[in-house]
Protein backbone atom coordinates (compact mmCIF):
# COMPACT_ATOMS: atom_id res chain seq x y z
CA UNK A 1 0.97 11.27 -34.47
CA UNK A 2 -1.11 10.41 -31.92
CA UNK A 3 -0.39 6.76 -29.48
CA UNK A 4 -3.42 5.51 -28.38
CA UNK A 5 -2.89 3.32 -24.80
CA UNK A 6 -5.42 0.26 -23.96
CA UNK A 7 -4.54 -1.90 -21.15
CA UNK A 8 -6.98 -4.76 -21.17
CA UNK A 9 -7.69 -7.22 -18.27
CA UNK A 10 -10.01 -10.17 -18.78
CA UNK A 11 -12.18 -7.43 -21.19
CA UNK A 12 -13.40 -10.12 -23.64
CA UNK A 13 -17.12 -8.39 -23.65
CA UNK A 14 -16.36 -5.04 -24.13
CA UNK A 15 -12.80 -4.46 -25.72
CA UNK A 16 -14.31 -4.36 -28.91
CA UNK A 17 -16.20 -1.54 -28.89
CA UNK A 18 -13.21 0.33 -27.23
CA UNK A 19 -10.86 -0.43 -30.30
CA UNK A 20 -14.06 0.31 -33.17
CA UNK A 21 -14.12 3.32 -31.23
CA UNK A 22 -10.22 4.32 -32.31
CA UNK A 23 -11.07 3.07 -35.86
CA UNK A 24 -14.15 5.68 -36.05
CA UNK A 25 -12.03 8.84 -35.52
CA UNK A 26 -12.37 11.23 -37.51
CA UNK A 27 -8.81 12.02 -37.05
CA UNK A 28 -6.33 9.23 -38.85
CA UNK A 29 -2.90 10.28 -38.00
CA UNK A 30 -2.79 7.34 -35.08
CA UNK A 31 -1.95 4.03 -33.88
CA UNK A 32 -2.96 1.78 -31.54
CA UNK A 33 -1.33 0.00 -28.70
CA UNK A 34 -3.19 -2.87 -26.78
CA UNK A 35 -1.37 -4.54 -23.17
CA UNK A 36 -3.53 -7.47 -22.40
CA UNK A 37 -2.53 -7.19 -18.68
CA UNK A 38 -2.41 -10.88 -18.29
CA UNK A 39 -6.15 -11.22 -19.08
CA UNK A 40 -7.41 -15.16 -18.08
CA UNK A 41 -10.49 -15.01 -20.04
CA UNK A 42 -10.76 -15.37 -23.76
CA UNK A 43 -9.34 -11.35 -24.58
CA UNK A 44 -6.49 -12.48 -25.97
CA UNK A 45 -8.33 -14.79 -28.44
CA UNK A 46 -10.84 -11.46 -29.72
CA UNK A 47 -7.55 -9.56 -29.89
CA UNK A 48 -6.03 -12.39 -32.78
CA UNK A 49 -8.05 -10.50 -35.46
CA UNK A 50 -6.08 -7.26 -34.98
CA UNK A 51 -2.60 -8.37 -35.14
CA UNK A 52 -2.59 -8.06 -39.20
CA UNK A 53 -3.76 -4.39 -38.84
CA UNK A 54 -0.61 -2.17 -39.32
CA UNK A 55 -2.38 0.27 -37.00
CA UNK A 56 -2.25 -1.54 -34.26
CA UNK A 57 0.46 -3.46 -31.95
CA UNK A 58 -0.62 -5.99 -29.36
CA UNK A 59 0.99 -7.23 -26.42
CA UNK A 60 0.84 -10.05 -23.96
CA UNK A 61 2.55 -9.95 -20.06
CA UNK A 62 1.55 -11.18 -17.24
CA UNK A 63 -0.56 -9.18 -14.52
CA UNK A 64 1.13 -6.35 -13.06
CA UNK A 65 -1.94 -3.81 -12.75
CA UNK A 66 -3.27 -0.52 -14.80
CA UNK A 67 -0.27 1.61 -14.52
CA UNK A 68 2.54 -0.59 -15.88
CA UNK A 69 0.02 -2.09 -18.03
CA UNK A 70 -0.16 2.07 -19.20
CA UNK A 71 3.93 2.36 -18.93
CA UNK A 72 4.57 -0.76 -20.85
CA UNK A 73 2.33 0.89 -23.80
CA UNK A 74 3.71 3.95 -23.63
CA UNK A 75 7.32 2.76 -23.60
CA UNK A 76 6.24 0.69 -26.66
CA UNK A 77 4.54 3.76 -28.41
CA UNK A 78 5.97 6.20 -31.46
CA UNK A 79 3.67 9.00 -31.34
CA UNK A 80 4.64 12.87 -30.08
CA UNK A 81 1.43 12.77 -28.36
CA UNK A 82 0.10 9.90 -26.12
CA UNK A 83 -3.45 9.63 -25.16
CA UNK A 84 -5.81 6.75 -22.79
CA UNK A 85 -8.86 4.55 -23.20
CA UNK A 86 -10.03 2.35 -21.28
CA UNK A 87 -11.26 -1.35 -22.39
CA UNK A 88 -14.55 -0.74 -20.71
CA UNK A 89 -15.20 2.58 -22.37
CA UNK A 90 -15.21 4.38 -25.93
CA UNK A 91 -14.49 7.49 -27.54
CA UNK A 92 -16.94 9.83 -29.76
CA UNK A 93 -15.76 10.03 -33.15
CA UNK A 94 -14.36 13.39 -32.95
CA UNK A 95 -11.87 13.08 -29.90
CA UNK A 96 -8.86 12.98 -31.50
CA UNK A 97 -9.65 15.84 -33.73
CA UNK A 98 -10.68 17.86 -30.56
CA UNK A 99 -7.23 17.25 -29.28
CA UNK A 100 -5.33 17.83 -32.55
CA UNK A 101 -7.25 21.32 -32.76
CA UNK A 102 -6.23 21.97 -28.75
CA UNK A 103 -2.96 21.57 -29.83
CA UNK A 104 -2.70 23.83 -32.60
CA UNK A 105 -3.93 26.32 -30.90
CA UNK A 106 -1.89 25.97 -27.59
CA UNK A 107 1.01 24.13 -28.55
CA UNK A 108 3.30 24.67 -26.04
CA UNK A 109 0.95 22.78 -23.26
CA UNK A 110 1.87 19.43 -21.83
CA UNK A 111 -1.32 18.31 -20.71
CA UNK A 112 -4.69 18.58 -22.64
CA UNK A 113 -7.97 17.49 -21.36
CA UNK A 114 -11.69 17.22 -22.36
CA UNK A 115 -15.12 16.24 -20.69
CA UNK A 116 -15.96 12.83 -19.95
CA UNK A 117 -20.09 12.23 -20.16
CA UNK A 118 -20.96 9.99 -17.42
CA UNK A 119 -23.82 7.01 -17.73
CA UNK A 120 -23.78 5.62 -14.00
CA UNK A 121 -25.52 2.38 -12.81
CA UNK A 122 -29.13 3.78 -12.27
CA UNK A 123 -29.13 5.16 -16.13
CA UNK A 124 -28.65 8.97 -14.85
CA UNK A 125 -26.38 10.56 -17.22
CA UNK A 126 -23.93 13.40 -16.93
CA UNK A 127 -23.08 15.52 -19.86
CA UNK A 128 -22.72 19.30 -18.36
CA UNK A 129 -19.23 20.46 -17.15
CA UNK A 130 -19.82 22.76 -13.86
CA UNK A 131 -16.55 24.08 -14.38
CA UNK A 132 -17.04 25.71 -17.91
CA UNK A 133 -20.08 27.81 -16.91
CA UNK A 134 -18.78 31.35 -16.98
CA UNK A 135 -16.06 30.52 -18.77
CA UNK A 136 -14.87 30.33 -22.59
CA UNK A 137 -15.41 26.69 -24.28
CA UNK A 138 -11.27 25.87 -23.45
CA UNK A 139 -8.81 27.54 -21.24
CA UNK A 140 -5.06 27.86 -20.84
CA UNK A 141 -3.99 27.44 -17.56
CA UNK A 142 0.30 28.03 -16.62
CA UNK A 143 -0.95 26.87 -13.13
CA UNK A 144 -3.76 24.86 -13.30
CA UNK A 145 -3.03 23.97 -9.36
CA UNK A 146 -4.46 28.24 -8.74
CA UNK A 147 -7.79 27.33 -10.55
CA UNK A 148 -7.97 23.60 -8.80
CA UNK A 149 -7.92 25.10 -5.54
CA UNK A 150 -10.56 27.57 -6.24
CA UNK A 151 -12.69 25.12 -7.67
CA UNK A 152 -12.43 21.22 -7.65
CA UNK A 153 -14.47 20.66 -10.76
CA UNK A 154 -10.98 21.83 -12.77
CA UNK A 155 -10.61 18.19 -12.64
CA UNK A 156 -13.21 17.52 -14.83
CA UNK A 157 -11.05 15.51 -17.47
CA UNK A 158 -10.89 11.47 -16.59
CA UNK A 159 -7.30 9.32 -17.97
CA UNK A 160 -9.82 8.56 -20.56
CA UNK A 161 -9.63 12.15 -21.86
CA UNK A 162 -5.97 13.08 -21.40
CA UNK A 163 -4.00 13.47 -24.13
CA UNK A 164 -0.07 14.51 -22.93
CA UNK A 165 3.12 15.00 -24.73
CA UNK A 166 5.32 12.17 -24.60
CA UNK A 167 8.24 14.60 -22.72
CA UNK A 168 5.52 15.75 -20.20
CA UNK A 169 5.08 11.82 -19.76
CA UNK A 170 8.50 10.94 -19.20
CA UNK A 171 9.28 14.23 -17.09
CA UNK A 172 6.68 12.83 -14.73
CA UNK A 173 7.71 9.52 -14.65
CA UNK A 174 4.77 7.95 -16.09
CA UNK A 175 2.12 6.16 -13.78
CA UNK A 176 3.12 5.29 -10.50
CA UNK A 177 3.20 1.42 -9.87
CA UNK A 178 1.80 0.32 -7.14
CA UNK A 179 -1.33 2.71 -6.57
CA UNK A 180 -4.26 1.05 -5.34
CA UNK A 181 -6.38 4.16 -6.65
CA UNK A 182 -5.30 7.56 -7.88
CA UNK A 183 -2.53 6.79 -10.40
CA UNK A 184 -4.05 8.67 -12.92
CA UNK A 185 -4.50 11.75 -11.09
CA UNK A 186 -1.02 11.71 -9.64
CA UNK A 187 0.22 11.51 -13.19
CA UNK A 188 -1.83 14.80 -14.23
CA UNK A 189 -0.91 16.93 -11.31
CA UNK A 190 2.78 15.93 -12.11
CA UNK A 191 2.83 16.96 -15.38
CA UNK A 192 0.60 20.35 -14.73
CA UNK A 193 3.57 21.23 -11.72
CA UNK A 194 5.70 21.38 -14.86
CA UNK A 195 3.62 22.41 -17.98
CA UNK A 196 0.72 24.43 -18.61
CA UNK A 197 -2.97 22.49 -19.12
CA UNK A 198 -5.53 23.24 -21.25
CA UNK A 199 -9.17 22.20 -20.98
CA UNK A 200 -12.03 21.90 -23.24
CA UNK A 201 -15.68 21.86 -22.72
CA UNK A 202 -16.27 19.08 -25.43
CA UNK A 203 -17.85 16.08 -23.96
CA UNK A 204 -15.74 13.15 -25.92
CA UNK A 205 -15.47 10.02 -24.69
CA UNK A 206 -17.92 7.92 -22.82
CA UNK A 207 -17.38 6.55 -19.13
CA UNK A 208 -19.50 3.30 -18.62
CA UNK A 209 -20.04 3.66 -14.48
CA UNK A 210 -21.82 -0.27 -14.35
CA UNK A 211 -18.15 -1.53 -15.76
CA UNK A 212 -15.89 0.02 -13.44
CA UNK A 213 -14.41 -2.03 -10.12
CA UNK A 214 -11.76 0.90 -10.01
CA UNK A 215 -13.96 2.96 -7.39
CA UNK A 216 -16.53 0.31 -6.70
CA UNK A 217 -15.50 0.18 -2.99
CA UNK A 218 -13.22 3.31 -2.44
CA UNK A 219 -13.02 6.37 -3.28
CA UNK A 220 -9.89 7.70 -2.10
CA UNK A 221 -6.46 5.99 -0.75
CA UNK A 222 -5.46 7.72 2.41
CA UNK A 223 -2.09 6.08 1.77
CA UNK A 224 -1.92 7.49 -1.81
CA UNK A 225 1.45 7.85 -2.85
CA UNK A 226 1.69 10.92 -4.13
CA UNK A 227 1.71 12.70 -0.59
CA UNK A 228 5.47 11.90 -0.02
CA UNK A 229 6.41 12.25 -3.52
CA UNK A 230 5.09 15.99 -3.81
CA UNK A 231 7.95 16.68 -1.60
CA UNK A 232 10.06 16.61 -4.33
CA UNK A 233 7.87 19.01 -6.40
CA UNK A 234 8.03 21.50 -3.62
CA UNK A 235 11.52 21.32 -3.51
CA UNK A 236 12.19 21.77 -6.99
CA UNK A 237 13.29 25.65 -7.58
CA UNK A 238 12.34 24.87 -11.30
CA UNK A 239 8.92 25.01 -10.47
CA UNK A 240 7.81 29.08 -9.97
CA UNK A 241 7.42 29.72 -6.08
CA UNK A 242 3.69 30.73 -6.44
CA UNK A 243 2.88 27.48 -8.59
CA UNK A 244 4.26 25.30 -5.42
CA UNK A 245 2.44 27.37 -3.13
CA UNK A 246 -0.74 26.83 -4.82
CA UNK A 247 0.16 23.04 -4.76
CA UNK A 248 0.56 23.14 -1.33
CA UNK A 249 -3.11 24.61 -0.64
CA UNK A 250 -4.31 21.93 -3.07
CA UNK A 251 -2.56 18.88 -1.20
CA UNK A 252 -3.76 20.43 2.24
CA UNK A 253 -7.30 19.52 0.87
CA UNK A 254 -6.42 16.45 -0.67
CA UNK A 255 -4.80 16.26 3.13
CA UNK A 256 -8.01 16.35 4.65
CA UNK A 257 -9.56 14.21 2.80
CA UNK A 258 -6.67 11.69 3.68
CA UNK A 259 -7.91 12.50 7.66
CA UNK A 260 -11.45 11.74 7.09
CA UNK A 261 -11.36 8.71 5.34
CA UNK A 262 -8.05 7.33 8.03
CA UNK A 263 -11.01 8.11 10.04
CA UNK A 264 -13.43 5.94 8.19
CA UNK A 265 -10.92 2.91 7.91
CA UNK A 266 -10.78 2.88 11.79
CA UNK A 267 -7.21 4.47 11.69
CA UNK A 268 -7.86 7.26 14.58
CA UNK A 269 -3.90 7.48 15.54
CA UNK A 270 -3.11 8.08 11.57
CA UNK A 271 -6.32 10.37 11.30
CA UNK A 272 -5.48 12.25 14.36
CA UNK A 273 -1.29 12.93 12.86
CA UNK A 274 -2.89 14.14 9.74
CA UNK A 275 -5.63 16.69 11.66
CA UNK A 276 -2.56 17.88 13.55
CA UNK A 277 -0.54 18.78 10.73
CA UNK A 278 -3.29 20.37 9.30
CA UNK A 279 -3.20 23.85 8.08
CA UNK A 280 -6.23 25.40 9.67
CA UNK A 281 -5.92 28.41 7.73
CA UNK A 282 -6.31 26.77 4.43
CA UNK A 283 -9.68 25.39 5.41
CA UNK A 284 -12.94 27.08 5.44
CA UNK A 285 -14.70 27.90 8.74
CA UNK A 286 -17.40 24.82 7.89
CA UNK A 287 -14.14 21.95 7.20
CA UNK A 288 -12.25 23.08 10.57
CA UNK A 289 -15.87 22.50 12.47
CA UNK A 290 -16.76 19.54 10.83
CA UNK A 291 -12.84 17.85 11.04
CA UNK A 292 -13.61 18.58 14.60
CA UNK A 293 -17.01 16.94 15.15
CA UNK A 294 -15.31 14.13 13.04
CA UNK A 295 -12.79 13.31 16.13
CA UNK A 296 -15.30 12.85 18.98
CA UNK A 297 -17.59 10.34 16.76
CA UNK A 298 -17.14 6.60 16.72
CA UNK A 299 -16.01 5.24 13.92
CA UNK A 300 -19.36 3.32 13.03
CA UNK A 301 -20.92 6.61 12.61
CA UNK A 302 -18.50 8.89 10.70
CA UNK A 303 -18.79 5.26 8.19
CA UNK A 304 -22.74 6.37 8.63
CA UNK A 305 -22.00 9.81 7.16
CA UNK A 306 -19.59 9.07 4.47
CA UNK A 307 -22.02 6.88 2.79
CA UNK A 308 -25.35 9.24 2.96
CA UNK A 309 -23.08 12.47 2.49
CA UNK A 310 -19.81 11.86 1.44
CA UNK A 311 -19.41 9.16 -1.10
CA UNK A 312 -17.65 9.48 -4.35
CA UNK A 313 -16.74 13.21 -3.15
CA UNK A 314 -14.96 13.19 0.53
């Protein structure tokens, strides 16, 4: 059986059409957890109609953000598999039975993931998948960290299409609390340091960019958690030895990423510890000459750049 996870915060105007979109699957075998995440508009009233549904379980706590919001469902949840939407957005018809069929055919996978089409504020829509074109329409991947660092598009699921067992969730330690932006991510490259991932092609779920405050004003947390954590990960002789080096060459990108935007919040001494700890080797010719230029500029002007070059993607 598949759990189905919906935190809702103040989401009177749209939560409906996120829970019709459960009821439209084509696959049955589910139910349905709702967290109103201490929502102070009228949610919790459009919410009353469900509680008779069998289907469906709904609960009430105060405001503690996303990821224990997430936690507190899946704690609450039955299923073997466990699987994300958010209040703001909706899933085609057929996205549970794309998972169901994923994991038939690769069963022994903790984390499964499918395209998310994109309708951003100006009304451009994204619907292609760069990272399936020379490749078959899903893939198996025992280190998904190998094809991440030879091409970032790997990550082209969103929470909204993850479905994970409910031992990869636990192994990982479910969302991390706290994270201002990232959780989700953290919680996939947890799980794929310990389980194999497999990705499909198959747009199936919709992402509504005109809702979303979650990367309205940044797009990456230079403090993001998950930098000290992954010590753990490297030190864990459970993992293979070339899995956790190919983590490492991942999180020395992610690592200068962290450098430019310390950079952009005005944090030169932080930006400068990061540069230093660098590993130039990992980088391509282009990253070490930019990260360079990047030092010397005021911090008005890198701010300059991020916005015309950088945004969304640095």
């Amino acid at each position: 059986m598949f759990s189905v996870i919906i935190p809702v915060y103040n989401g009177e105007k749209f939560i409906d059409k996120a829970i019709e979109s459960v009821f439209n699957q084509t696959e049955s075998h589910w139910e349905l957890i709702i967290v109103n995440d201490g929502s102070k508009d009228n949610t919790l009233s459009v919410l009353e109609k469900y509680r008779d549904n069998e289907k469906i379980k709904i609960i009430s706590k105060i405001n503690e953000g996303v990821s224990v919001a997430r936690n507190t469902g899946v704690y609450e949840s039955k299923g073997e598999y466990v699987t994300f939407l958010d209040a703001d957005d909706i899933w085609h018809p057929d996205h549970l039975k794309v998972m169901k069929d994923l994991i038939e055919k690769y069963p022994h996978a903790g984390f499964y993931g499918t395209f998310t089409r994109c309708e951003l504020v100006n009304g451009e829509i994204i619907d292609e998948c760069n990272f399936f074109k020379d490749r078959e329409d899903d893939v198996y991947l025992e280190d998904f960290f190998e094809e991440y660092h030879k091409d970032k598009s790997a990550k082209m699921f969103t929470v909204i299409t993850t479905c994970v067992t409910r031992e990869a969730f636990d192994k990982a330690g479910g969302f991390p609390v706290g994270c201002k932006i990232g959780e989700d991510l953290e919680l996939s490259l947890r799980i794929a340091a310990y389980y194999p991932v497999v990705l499909s092609n198959k747009a199936t779920a919709t992402y509504k960019k005109e809702y979303s405050t979650a990367t309205k004003d940044i797009s990456f947390d230079p403090d993001w958690g998950f930098f000290d954590g992954v010590e753990d990960i490297y030190r864990d002789e459970s993992i293979p030895c070339k899995k956790r080096e190919n983590i490492r060459k991942v999180m020395e990108w992610f690592s200068m990423r962290r450098f430019r935007h310390y950079l952009i919040d005005g944090r030169r001494k932080e930006a400068m510890n990061v540069y230093k700890a660098l590993d130039k080797k990992q980088l391509s010719k282009k990253d070490v000459i930019i990260n360079g230029a990047l030092c010397f500029m005021p911090v008005s002007l890198v701010k300059k750049i991020f916005i015309m070059r950088w945004r969304g993607q640095a």
